[in-house]
N, C-alpha and C. Protein backbone atom coordinates (compact mmCIF):
# COMPACT_ATOMS: atom_id res chain seq x y z
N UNK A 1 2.33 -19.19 -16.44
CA UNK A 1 2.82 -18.77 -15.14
C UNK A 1 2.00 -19.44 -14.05
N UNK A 2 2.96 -20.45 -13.47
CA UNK A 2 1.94 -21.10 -12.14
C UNK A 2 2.12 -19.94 -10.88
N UNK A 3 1.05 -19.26 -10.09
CA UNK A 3 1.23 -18.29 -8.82
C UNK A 3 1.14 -19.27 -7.70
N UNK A 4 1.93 -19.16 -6.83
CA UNK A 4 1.57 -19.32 -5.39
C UNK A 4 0.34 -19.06 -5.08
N UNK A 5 -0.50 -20.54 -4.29
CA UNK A 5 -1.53 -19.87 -3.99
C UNK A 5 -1.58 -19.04 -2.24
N UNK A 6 -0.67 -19.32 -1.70
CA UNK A 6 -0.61 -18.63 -0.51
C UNK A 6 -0.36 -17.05 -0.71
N UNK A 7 0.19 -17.01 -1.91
CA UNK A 7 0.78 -15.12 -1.73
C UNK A 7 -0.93 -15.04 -2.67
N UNK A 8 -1.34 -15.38 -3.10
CA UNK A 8 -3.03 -14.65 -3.97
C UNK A 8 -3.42 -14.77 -2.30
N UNK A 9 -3.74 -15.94 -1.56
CA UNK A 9 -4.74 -15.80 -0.61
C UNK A 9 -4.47 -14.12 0.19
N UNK A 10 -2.58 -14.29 0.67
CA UNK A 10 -1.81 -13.47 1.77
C UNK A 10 -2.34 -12.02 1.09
N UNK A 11 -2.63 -11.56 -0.40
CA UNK A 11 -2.51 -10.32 -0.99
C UNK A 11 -4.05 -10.38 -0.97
N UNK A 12 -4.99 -11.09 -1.19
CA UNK A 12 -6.48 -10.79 -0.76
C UNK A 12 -6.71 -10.42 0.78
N UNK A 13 -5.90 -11.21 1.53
CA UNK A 13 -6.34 -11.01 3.21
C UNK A 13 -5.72 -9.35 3.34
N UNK A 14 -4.77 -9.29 2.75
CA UNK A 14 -3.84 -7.17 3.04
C UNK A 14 -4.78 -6.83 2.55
N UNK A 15 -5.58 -6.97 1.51
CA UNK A 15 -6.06 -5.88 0.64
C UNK A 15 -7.30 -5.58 1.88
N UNK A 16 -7.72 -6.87 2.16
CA UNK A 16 -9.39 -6.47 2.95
C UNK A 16 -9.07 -5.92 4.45
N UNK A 17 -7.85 -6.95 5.10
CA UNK A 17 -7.51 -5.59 5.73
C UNK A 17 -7.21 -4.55 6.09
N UNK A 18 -6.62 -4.03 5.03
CA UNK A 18 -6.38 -2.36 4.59
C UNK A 18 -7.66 -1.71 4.27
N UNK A 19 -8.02 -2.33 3.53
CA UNK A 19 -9.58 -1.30 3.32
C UNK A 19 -10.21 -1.13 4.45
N UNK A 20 -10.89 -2.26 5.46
CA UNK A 20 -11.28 -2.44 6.41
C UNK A 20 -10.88 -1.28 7.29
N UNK A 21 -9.64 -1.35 7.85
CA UNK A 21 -8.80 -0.48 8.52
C UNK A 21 -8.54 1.42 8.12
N UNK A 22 -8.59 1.23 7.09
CA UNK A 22 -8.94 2.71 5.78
C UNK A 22 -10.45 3.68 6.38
N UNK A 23 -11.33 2.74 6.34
CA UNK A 23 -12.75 3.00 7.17
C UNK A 23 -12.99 3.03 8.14
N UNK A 24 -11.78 3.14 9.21
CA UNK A 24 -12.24 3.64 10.71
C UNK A 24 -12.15 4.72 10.43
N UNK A 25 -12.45 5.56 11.91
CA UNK A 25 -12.39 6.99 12.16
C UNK A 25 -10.71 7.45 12.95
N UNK A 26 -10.40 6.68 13.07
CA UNK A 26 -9.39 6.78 14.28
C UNK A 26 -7.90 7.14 13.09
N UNK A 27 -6.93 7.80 13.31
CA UNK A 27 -5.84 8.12 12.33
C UNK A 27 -4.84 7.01 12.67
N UNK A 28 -4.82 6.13 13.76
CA UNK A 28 -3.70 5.32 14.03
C UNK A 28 -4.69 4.09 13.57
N UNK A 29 -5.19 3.85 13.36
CA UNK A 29 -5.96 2.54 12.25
C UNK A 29 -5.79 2.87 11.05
N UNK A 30 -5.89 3.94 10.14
CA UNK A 30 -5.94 4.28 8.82
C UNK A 30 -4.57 4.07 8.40
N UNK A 31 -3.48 4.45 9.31
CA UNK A 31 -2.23 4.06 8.91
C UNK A 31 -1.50 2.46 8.84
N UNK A 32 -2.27 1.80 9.55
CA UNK A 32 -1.88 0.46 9.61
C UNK A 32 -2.67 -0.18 8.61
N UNK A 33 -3.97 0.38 8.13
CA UNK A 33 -4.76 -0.11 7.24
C UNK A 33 -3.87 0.04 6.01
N UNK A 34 -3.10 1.84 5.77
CA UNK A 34 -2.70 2.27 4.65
C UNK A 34 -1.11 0.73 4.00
N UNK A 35 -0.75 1.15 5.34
CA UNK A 35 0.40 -0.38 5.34
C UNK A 35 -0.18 -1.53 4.91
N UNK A 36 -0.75 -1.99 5.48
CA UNK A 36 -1.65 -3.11 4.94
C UNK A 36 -2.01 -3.30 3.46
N UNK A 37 -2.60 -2.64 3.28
CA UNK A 37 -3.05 -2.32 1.87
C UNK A 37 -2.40 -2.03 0.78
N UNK A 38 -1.16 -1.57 1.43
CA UNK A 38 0.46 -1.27 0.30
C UNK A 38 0.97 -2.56 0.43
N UNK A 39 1.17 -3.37 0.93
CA UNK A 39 1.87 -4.35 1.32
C UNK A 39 1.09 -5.76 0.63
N UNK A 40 0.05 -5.38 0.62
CA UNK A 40 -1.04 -6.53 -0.43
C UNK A 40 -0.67 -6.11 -1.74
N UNK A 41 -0.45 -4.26 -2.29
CA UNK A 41 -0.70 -4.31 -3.77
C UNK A 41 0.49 -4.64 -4.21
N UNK A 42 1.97 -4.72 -3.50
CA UNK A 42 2.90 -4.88 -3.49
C UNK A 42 2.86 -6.28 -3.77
N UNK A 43 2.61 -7.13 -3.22
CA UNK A 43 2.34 -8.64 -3.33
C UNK A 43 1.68 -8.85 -4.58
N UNK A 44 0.86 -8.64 -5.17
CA UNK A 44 -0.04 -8.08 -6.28
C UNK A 44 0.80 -7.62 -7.56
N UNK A 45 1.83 -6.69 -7.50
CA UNK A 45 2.58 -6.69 -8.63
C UNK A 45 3.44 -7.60 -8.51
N UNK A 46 3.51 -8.53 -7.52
CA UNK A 46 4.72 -9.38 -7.66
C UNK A 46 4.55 -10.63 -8.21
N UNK A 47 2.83 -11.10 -7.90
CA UNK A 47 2.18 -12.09 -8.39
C UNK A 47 2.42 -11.48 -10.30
N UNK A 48 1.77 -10.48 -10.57
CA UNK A 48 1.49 -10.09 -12.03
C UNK A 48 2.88 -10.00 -12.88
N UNK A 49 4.33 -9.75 -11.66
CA UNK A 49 5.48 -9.69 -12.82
C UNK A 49 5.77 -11.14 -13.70
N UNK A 50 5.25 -12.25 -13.24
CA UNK A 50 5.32 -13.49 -13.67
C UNK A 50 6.76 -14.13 -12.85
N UNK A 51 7.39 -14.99 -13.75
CA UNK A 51 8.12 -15.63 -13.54
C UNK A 51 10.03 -14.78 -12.86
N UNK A 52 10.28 -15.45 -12.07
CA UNK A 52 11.98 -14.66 -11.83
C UNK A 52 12.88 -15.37 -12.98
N UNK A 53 13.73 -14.10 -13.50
CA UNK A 53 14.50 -14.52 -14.20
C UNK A 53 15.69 -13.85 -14.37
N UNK A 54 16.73 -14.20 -15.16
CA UNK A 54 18.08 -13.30 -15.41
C UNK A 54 17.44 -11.73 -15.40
N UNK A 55 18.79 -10.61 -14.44
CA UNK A 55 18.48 -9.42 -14.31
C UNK A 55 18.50 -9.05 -16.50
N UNK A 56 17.40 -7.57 -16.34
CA UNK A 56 17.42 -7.27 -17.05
C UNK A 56 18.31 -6.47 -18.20
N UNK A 57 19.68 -6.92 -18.10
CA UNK A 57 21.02 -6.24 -19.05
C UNK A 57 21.03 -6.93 -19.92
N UNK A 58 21.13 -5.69 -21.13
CA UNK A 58 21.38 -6.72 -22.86
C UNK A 58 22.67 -7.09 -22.97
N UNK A 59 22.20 -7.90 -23.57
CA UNK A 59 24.02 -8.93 -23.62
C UNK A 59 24.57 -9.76 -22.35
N UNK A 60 23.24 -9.84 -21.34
CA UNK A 60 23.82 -10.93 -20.05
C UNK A 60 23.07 -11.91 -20.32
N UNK A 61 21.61 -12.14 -21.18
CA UNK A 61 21.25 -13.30 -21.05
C UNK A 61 20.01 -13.08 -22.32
N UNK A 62 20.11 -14.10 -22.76
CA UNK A 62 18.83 -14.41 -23.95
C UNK A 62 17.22 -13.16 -23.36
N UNK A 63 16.31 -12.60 -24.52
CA UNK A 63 15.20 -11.59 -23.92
C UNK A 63 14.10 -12.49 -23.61
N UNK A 64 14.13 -13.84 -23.73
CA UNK A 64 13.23 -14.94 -23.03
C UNK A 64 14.01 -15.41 -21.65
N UNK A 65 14.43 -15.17 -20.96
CA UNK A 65 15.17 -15.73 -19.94
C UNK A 65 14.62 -14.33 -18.60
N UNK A 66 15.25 -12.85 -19.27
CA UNK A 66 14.97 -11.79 -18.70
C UNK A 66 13.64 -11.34 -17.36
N UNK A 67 13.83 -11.17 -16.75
CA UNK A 67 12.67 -10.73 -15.81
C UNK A 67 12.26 -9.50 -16.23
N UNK A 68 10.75 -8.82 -15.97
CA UNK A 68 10.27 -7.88 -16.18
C UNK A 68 10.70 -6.42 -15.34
N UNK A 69 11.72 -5.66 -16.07
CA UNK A 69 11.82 -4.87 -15.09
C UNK A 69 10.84 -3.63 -14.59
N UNK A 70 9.81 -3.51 -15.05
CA UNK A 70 8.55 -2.65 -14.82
C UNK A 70 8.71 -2.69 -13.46
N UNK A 71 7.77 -4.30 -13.00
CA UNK A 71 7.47 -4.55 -12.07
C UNK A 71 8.57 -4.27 -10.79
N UNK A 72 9.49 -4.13 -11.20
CA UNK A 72 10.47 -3.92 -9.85
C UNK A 72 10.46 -2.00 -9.66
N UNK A 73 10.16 -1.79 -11.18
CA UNK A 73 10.48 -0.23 -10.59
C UNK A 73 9.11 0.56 -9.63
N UNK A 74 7.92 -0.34 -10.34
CA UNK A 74 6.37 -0.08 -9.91
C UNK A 74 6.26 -0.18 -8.17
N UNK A 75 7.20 -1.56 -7.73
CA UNK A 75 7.27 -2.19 -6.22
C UNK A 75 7.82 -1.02 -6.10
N UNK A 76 8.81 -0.36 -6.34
CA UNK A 76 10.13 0.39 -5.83
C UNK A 76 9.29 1.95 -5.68
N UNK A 77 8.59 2.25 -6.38
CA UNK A 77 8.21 3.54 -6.51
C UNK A 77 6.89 3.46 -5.35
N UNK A 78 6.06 2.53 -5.38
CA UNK A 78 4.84 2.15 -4.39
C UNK A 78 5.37 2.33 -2.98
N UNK A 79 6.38 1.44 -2.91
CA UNK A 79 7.69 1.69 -1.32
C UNK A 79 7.48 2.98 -1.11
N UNK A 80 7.80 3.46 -1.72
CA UNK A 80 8.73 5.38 -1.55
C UNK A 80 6.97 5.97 -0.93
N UNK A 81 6.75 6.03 -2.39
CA UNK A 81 4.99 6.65 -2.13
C UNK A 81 4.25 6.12 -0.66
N UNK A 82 4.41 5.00 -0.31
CA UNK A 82 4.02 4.55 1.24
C UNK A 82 4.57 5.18 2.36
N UNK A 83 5.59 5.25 2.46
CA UNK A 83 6.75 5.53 3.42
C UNK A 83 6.51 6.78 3.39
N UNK A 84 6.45 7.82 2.29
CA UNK A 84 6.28 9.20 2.02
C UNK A 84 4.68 9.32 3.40
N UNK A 85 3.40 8.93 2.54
CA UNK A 85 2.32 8.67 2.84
C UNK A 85 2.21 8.03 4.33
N UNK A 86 3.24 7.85 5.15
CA UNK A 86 3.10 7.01 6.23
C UNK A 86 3.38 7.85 7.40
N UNK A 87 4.70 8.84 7.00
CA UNK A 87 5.23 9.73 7.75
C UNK A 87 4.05 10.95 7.89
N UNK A 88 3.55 11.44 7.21
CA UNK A 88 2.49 12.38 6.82
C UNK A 88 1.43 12.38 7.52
N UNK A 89 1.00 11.01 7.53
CA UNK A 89 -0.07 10.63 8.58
C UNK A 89 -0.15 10.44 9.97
N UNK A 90 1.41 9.86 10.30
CA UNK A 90 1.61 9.92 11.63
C UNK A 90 1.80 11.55 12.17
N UNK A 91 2.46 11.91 11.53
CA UNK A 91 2.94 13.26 11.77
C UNK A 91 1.21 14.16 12.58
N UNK A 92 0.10 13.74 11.07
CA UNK A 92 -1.23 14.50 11.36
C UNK A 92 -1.69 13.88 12.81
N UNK A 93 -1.69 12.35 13.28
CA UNK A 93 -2.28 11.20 14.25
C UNK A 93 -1.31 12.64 15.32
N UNK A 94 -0.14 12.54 15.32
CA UNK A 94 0.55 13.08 16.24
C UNK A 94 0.13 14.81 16.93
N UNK A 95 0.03 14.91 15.96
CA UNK A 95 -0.73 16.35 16.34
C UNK A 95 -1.87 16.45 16.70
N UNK A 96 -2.71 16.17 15.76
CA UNK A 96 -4.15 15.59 16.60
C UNK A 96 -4.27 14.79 17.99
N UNK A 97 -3.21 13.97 18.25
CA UNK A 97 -3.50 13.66 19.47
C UNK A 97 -2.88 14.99 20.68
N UNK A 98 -1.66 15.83 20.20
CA UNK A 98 -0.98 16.59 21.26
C UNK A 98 -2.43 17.87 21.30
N UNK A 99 -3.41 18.26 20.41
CA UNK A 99 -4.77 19.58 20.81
C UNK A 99 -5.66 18.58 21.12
N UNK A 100 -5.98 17.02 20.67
CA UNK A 100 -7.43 17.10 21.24
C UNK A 100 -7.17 15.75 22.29
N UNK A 101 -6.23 15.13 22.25
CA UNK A 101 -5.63 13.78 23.78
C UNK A 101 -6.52 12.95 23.04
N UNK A 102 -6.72 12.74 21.14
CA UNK A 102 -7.04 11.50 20.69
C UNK A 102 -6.70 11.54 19.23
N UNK A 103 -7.05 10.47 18.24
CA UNK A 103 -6.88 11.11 17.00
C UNK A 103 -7.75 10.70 16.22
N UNK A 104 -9.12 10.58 16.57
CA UNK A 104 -10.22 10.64 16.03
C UNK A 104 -10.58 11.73 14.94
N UNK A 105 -10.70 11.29 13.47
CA UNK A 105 -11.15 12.45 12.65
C UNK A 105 -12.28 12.71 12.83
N UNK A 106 -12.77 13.79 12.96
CA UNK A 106 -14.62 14.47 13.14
C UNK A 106 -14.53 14.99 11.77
N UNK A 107 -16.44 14.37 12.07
CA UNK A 107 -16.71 15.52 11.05
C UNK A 107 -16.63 16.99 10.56
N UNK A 108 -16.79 17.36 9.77
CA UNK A 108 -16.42 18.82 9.50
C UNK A 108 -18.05 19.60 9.29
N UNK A 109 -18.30 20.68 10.21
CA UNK A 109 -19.73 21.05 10.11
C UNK A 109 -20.12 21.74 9.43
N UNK A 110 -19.02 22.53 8.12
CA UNK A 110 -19.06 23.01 6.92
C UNK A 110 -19.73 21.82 6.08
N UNK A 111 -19.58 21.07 5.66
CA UNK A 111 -19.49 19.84 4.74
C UNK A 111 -20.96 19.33 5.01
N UNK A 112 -21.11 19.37 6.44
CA UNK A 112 -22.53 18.37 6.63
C UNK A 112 -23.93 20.01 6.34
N UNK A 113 -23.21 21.25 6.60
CA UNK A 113 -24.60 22.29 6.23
C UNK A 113 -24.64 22.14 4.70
N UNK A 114 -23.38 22.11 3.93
CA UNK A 114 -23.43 21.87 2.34
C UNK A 114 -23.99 20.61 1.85
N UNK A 115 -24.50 19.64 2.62
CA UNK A 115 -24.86 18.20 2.38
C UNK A 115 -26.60 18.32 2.60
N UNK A 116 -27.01 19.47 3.58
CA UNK A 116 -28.17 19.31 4.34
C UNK A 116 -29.12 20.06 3.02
């Protein structure tokens, strides 16, 4: 399997900027990070399904010809789980900004006396 080397570089640059973005404090960065970062691993199973080939129905084409259908259901289910995960967060960014006019996560001062 020869990969594109632009989609390895394009799916290393999402990944670091999703993480990157994952590690602010702010809830409207974490979500663009979370995108980011879906959108690299997405690229990532697409690099790993290998080669495109005849859809996967028996009796339309030789089982060496066939494409992997894993990989499409893995992309397909990652989609959903993002989109799910995307709404959720804005929803929290949104509220947090309408009580405190930002959407900065704070610390929690339970957590830091259990730490001390």
């Amino acid at each position: 399997m020869i990969s594109s080397l632009a989609l390895i570089i394009l799916c290393g640059v999402l990944v670091a900027v999703g993480v990157y973005l994952i590690l602010e404090r702010s809830l409207s960065r974490i979500v663009l990070g979370i995108a980011a970062l879906s959108n690299g691993i997405n690229i990532l199973f697409l690099l790993a399904g290998g080669r495109s080939g005849e859809p996967a129905f028996v009796g339309r084409a030789d089982q060496e010809d066939m494409s992997d259908p894993l990989v499409q259901a893995m992309m397909l289910t990652s989609i959903v789980i993002t989109l799910a995960l995307t709404g959720f967060l804005l929803a929290m960014a949104y509220r947090s900004w309408q009580l405190r006019d930002n959407d900065e996560v704070r610390d929690d001062r339970e957590d830091r006396a259990v730490a001390r």
